[in-house]
PDB file of N, CA and C in Angstrom:
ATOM      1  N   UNK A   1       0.823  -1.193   0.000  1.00  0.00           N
ATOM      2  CA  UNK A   1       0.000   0.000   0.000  1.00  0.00           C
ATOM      3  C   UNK A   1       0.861   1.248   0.000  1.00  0.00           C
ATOM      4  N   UNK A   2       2.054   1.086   0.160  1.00  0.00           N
ATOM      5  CA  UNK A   2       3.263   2.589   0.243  1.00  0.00           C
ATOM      6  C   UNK A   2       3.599   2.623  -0.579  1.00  0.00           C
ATOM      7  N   UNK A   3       3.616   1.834  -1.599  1.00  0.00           N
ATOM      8  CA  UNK A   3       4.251   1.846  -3.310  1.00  0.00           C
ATOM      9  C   UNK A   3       2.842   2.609  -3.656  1.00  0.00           C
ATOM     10  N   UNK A   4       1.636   2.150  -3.222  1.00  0.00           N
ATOM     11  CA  UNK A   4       0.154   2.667  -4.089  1.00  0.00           C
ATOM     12  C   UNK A   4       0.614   4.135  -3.866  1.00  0.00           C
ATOM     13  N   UNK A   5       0.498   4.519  -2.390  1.00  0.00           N
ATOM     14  CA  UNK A   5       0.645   5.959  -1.965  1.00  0.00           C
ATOM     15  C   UNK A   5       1.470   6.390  -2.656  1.00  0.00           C
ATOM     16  N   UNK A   6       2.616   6.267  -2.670  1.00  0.00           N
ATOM     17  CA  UNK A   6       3.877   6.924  -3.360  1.00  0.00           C
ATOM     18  C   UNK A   6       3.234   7.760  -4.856  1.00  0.00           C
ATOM     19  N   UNK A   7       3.074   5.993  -5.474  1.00  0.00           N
ATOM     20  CA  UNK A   7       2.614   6.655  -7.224  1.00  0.00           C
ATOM     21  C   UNK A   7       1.227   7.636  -6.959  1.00  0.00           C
ATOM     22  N   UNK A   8       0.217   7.940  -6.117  1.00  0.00           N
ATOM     23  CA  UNK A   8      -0.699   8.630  -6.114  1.00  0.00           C
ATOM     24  C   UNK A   8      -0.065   9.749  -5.859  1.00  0.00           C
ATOM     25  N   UNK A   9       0.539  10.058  -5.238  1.00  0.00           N
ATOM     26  CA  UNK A   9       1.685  11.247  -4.731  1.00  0.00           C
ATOM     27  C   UNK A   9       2.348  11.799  -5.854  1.00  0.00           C
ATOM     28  N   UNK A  10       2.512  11.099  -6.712  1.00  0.00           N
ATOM     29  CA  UNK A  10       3.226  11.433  -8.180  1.00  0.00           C
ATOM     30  C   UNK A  10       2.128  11.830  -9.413  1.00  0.00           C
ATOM     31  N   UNK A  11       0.940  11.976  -9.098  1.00  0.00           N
ATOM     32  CA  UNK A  11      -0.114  12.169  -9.720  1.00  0.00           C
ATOM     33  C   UNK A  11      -0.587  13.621 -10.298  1.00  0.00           C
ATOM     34  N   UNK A  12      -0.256  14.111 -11.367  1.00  0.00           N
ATOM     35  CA  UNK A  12      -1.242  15.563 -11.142  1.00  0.00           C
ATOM     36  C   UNK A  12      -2.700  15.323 -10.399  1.00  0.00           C
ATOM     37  N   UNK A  13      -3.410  16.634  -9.979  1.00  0.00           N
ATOM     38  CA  UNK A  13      -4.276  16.572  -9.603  1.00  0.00           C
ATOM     39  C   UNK A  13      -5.539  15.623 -10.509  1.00  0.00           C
ATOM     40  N   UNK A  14      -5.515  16.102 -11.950  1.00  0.00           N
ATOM     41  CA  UNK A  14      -6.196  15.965 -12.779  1.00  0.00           C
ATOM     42  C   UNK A  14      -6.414  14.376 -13.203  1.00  0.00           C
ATOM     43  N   UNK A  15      -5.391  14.129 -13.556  1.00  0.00           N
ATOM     44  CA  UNK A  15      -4.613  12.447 -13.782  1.00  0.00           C
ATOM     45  C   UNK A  15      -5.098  11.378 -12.323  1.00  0.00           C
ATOM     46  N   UNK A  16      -5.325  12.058 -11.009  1.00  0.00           N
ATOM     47  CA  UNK A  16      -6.072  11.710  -9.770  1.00  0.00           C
ATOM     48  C   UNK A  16      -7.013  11.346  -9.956  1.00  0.00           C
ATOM     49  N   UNK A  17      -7.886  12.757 -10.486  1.00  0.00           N
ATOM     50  CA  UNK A  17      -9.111  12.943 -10.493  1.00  0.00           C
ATOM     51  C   UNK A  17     -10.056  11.716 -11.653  1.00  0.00           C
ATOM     52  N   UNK A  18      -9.384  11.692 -12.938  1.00  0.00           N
ATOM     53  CA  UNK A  18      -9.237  10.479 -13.627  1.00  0.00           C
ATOM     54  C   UNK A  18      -9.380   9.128 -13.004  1.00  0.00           C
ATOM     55  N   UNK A  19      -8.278   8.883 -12.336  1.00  0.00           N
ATOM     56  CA  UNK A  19      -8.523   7.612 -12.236  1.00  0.00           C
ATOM     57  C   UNK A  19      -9.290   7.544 -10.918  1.00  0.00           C
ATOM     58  N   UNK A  20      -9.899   8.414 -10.321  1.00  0.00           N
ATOM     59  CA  UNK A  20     -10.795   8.209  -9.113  1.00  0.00           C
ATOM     60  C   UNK A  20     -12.105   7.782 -10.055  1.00  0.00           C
ATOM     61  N   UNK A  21     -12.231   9.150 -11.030  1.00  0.00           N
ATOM     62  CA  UNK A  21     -13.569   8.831 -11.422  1.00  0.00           C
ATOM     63  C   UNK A  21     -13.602   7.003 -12.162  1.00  0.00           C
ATOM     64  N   UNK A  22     -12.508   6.619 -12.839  1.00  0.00           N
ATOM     65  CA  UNK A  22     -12.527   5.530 -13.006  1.00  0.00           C
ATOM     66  C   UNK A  22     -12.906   4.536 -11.844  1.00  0.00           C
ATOM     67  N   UNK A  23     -12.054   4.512 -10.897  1.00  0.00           N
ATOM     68  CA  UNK A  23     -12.444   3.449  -9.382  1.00  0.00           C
ATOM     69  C   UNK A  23     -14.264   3.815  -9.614  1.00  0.00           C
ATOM     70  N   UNK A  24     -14.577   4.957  -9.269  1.00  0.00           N
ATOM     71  CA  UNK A  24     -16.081   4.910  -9.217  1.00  0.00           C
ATOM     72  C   UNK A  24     -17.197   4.529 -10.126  1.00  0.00           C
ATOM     73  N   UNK A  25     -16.650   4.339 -11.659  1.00  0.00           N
ATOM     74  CA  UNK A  25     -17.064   3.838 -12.464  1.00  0.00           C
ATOM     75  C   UNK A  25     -17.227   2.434 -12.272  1.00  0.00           C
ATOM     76  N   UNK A  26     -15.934   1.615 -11.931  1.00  0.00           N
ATOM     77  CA  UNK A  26     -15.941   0.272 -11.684  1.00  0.00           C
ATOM     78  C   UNK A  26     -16.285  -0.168 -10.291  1.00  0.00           C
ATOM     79  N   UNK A  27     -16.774   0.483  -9.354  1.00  0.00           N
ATOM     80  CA  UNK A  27     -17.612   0.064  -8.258  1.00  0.00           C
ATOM     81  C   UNK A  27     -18.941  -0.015  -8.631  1.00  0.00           C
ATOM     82  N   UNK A  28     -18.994   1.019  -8.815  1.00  0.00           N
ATOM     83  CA  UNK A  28     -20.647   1.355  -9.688  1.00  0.00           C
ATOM     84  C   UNK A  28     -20.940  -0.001 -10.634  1.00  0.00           C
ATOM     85  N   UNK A  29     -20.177   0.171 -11.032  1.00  0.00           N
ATOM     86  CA  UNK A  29     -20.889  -1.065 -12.281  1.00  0.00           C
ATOM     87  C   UNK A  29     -21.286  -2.831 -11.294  1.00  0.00           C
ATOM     88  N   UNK A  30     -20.550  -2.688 -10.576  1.00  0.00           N
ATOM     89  CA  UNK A  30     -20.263  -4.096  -9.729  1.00  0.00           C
ATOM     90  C   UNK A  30     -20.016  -5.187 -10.511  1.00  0.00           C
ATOM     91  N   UNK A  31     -18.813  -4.864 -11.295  1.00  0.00           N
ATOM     92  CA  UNK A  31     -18.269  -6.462 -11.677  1.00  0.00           C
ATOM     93  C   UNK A  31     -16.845  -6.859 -11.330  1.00  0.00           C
ATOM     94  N   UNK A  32     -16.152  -5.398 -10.069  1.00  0.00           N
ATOM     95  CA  UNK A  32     -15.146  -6.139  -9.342  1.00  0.00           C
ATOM     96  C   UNK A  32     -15.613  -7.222  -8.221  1.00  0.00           C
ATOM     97  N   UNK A  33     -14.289  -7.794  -8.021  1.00  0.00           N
ATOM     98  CA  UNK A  33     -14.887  -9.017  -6.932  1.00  0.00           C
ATOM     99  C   UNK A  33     -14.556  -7.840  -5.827  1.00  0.00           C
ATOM    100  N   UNK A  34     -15.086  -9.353  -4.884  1.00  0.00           N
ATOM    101  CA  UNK A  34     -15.310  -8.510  -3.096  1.00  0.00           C
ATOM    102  C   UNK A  34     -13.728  -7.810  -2.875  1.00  0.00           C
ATOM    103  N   UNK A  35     -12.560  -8.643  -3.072  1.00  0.00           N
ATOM    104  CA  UNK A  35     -11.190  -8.534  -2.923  1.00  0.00           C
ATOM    105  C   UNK A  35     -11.079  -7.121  -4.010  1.00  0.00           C
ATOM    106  N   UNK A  36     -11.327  -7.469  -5.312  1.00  0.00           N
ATOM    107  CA  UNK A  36     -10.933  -5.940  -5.840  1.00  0.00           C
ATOM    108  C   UNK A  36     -11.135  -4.891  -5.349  1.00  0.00           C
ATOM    109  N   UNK A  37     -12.361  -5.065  -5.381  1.00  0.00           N
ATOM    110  CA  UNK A  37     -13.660  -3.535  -4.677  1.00  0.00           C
ATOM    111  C   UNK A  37     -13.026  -3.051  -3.298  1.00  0.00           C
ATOM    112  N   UNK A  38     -12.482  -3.811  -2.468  1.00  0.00           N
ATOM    113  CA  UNK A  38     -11.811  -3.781  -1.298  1.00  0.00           C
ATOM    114  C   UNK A  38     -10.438  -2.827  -1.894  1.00  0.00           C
ATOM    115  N   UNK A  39      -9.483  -3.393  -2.864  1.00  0.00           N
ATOM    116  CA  UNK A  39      -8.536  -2.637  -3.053  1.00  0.00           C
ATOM    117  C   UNK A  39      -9.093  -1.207  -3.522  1.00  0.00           C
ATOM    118  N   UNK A  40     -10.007  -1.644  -4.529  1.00  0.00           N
ATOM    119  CA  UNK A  40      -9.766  -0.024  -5.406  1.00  0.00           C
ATOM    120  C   UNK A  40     -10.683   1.256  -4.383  1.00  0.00           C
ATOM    121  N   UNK A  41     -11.239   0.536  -3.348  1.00  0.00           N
ATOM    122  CA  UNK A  41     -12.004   1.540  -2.363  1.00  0.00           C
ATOM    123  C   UNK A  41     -10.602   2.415  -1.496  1.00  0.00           C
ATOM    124  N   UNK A  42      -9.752   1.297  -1.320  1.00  0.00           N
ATOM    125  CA  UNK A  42      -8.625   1.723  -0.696  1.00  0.00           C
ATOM    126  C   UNK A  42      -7.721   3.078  -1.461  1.00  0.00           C
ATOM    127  N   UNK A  43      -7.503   2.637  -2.968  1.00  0.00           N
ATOM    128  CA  UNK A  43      -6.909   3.660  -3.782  1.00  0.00           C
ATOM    129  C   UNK A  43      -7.809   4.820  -3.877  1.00  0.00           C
ATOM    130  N   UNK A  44      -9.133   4.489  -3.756  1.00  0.00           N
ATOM    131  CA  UNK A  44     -10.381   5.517  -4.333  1.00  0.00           C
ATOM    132  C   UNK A  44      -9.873   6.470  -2.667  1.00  0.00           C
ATOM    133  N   UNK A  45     -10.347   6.391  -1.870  1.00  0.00           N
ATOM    134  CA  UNK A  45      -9.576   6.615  -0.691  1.00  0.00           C
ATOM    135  C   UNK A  45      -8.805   7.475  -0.318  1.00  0.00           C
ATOM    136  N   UNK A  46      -7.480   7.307  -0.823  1.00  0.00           N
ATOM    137  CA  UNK A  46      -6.168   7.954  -1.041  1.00  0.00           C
ATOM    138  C   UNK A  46      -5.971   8.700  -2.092  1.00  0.00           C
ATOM    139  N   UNK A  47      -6.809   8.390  -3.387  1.00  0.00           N
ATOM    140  CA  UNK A  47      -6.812   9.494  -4.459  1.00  0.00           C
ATOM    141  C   UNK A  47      -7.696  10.429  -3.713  1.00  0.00           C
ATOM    142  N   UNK A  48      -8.947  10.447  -3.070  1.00  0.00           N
ATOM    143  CA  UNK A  48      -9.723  11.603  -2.621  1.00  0.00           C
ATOM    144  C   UNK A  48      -9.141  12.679  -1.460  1.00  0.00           C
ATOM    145  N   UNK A  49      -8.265  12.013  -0.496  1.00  0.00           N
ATOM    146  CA  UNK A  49      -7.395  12.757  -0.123  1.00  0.00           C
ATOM    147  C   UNK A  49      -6.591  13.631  -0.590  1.00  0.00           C
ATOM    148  N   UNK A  50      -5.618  13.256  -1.531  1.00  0.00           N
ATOM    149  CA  UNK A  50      -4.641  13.279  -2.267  1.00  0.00           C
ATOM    150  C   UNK A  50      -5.391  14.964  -2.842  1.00  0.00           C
ATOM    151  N   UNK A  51      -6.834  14.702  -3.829  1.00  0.00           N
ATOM    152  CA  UNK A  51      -7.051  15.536  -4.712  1.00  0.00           C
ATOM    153  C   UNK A  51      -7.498  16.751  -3.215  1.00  0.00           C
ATOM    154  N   UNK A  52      -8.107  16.463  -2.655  1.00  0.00           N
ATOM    155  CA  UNK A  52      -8.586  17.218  -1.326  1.00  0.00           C
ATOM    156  C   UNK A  52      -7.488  18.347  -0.653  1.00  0.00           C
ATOM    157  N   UNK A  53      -6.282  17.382  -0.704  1.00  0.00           N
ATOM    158  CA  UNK A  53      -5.103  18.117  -0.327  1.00  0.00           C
ATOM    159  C   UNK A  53      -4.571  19.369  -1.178  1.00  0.00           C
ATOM    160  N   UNK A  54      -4.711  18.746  -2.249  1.00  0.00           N
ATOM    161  CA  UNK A  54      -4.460  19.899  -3.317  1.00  0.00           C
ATOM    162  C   UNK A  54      -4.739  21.082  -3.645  1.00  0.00           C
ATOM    163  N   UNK A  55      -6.439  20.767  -3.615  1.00  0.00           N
ATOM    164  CA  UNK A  55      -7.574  21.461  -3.395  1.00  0.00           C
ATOM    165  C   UNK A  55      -7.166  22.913  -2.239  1.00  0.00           C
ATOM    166  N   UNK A  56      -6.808  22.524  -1.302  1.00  0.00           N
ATOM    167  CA  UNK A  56      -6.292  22.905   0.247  1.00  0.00           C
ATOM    168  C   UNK A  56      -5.745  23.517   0.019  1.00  0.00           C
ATOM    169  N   UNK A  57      -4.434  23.478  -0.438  1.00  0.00           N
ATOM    170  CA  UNK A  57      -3.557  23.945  -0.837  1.00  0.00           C
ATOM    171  C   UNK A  57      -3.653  25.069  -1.684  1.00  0.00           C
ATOM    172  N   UNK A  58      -4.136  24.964  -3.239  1.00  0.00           N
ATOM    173  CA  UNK A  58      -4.154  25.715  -3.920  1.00  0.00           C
ATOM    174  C   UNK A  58      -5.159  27.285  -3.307  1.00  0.00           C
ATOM    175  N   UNK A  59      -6.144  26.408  -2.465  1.00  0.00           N
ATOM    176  CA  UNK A  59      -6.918  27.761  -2.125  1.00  0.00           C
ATOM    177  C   UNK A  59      -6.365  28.725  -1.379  1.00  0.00           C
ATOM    178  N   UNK A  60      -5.409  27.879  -0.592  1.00  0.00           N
ATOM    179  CA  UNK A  60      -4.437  28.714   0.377  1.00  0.00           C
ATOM    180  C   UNK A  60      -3.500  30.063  -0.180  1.00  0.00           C
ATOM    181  N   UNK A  61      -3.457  29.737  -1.294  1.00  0.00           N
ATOM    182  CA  UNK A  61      -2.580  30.433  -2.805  1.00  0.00           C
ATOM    183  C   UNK A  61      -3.256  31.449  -3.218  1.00  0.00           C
ATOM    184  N   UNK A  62      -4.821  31.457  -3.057  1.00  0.00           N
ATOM    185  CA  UNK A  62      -5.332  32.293  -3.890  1.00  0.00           C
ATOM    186  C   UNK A  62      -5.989  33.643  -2.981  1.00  0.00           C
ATOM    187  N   UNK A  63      -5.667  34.544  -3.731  1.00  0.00           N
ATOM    188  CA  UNK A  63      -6.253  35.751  -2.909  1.00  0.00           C
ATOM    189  C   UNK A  63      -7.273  36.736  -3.738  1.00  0.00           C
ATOM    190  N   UNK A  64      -8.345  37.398  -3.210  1.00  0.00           N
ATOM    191  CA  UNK A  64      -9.142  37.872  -3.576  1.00  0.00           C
ATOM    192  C   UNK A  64      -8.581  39.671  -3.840  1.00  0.00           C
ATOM    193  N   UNK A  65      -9.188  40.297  -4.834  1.00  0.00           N
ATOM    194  CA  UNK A  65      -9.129  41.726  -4.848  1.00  0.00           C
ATOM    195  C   UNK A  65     -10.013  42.250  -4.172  1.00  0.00           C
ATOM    196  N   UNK A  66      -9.625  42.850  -3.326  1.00  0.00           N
ATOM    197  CA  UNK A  66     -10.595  44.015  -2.663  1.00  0.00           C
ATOM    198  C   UNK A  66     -10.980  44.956  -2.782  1.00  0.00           C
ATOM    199  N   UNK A  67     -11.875  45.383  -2.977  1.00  0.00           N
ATOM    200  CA  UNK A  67     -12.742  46.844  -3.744  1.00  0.00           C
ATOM    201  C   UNK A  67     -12.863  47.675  -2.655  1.00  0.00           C
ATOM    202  N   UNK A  68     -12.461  49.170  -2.976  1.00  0.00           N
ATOM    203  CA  UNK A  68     -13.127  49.966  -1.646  1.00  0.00           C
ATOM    204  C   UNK A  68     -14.491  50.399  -2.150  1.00  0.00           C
ATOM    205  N   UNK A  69     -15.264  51.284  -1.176  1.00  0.00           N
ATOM    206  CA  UNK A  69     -16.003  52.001  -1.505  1.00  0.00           C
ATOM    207  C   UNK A  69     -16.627  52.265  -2.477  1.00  0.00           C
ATOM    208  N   UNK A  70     -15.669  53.168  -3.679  1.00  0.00           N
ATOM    209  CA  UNK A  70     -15.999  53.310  -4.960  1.00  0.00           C
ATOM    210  C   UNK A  70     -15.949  52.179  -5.675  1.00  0.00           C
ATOM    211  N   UNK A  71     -15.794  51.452  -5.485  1.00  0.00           N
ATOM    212  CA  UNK A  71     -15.605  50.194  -6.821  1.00  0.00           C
ATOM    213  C   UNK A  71     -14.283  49.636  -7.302  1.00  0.00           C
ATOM    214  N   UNK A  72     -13.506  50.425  -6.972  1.00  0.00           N
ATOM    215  CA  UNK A  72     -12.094  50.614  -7.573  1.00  0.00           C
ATOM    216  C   UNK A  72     -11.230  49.434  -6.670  1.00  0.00           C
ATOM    217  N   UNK A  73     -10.418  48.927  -7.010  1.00  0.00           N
ATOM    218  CA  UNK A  73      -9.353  47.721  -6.275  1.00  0.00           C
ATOM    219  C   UNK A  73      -8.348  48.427  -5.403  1.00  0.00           C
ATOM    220  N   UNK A  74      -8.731  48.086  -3.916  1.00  0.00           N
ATOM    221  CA  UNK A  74      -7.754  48.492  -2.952  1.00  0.00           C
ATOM    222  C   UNK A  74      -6.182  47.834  -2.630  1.00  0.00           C
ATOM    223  N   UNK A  75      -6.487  46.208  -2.885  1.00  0.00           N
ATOM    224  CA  UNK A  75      -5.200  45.406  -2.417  1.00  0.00           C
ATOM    225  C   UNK A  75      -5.938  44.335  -2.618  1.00  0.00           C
ATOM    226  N   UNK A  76      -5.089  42.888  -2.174  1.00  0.00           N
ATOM    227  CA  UNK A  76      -5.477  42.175  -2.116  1.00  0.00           C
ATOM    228  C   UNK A  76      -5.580  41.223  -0.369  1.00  0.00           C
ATOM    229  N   UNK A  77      -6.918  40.128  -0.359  1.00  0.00           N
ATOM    230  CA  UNK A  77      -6.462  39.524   0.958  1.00  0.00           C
ATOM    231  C   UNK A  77      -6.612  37.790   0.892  1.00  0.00           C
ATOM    232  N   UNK A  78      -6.537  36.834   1.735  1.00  0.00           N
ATOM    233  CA  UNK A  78      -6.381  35.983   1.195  1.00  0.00           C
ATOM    234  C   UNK A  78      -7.870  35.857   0.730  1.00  0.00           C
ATOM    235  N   UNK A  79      -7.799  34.750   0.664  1.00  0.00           N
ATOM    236  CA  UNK A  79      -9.444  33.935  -0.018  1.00  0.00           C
ATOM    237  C   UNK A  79      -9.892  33.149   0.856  1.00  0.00           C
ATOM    238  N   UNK A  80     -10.976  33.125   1.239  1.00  0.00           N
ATOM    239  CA  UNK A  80     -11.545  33.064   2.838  1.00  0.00           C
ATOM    240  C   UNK A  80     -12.541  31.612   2.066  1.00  0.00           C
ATOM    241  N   UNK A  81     -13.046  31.616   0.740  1.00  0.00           N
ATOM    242  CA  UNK A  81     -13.480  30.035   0.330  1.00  0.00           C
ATOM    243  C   UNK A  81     -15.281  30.509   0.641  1.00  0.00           C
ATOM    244  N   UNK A  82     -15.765  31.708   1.297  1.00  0.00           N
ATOM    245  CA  UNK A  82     -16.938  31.731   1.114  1.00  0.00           C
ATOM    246  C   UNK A  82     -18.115  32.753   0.024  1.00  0.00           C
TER     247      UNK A  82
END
């Protein structure tokens, strides 16, 4: 499972997001066995983290313009996400 983590770790976000939606495709369908479904819940799992983290991250990055009064852009502050 630390080799799985590792390569998920090496993942763009996007390329994550991919193969999550894949795991959920092939749960959904139900033609893994009990043992697969068990693994790929595990990867499904760790990719949702993984993309979550990112997520986290990037918002942490982003900052909003602030308008005074008139309309006009004062500065910027972070991005508060609401």
């Amino acid at each position: 499972m630390a080799e799985q983590t590792d390569s998920i770790g090496d993942l763009s976000f996007e390329d994550a997001l991919k193969r999550l939606e894949a795991i959920v495709q092939r749960l959904e369908g139900g033609e893994a066995s009990l043992d697969e479904s068990i693994r790929l819940y595990g990867e499904g799992d760790a990719l949702k983290q993984q993309c979550e983290a990112r997520l986290q991250s990037a918002q942490a990055r982003i900052e909003r313009i602030v308008a005074g009064a008139d309309g006009k852009p004062t500065g910027t502050a972070p991005f508060d996400g609401d």
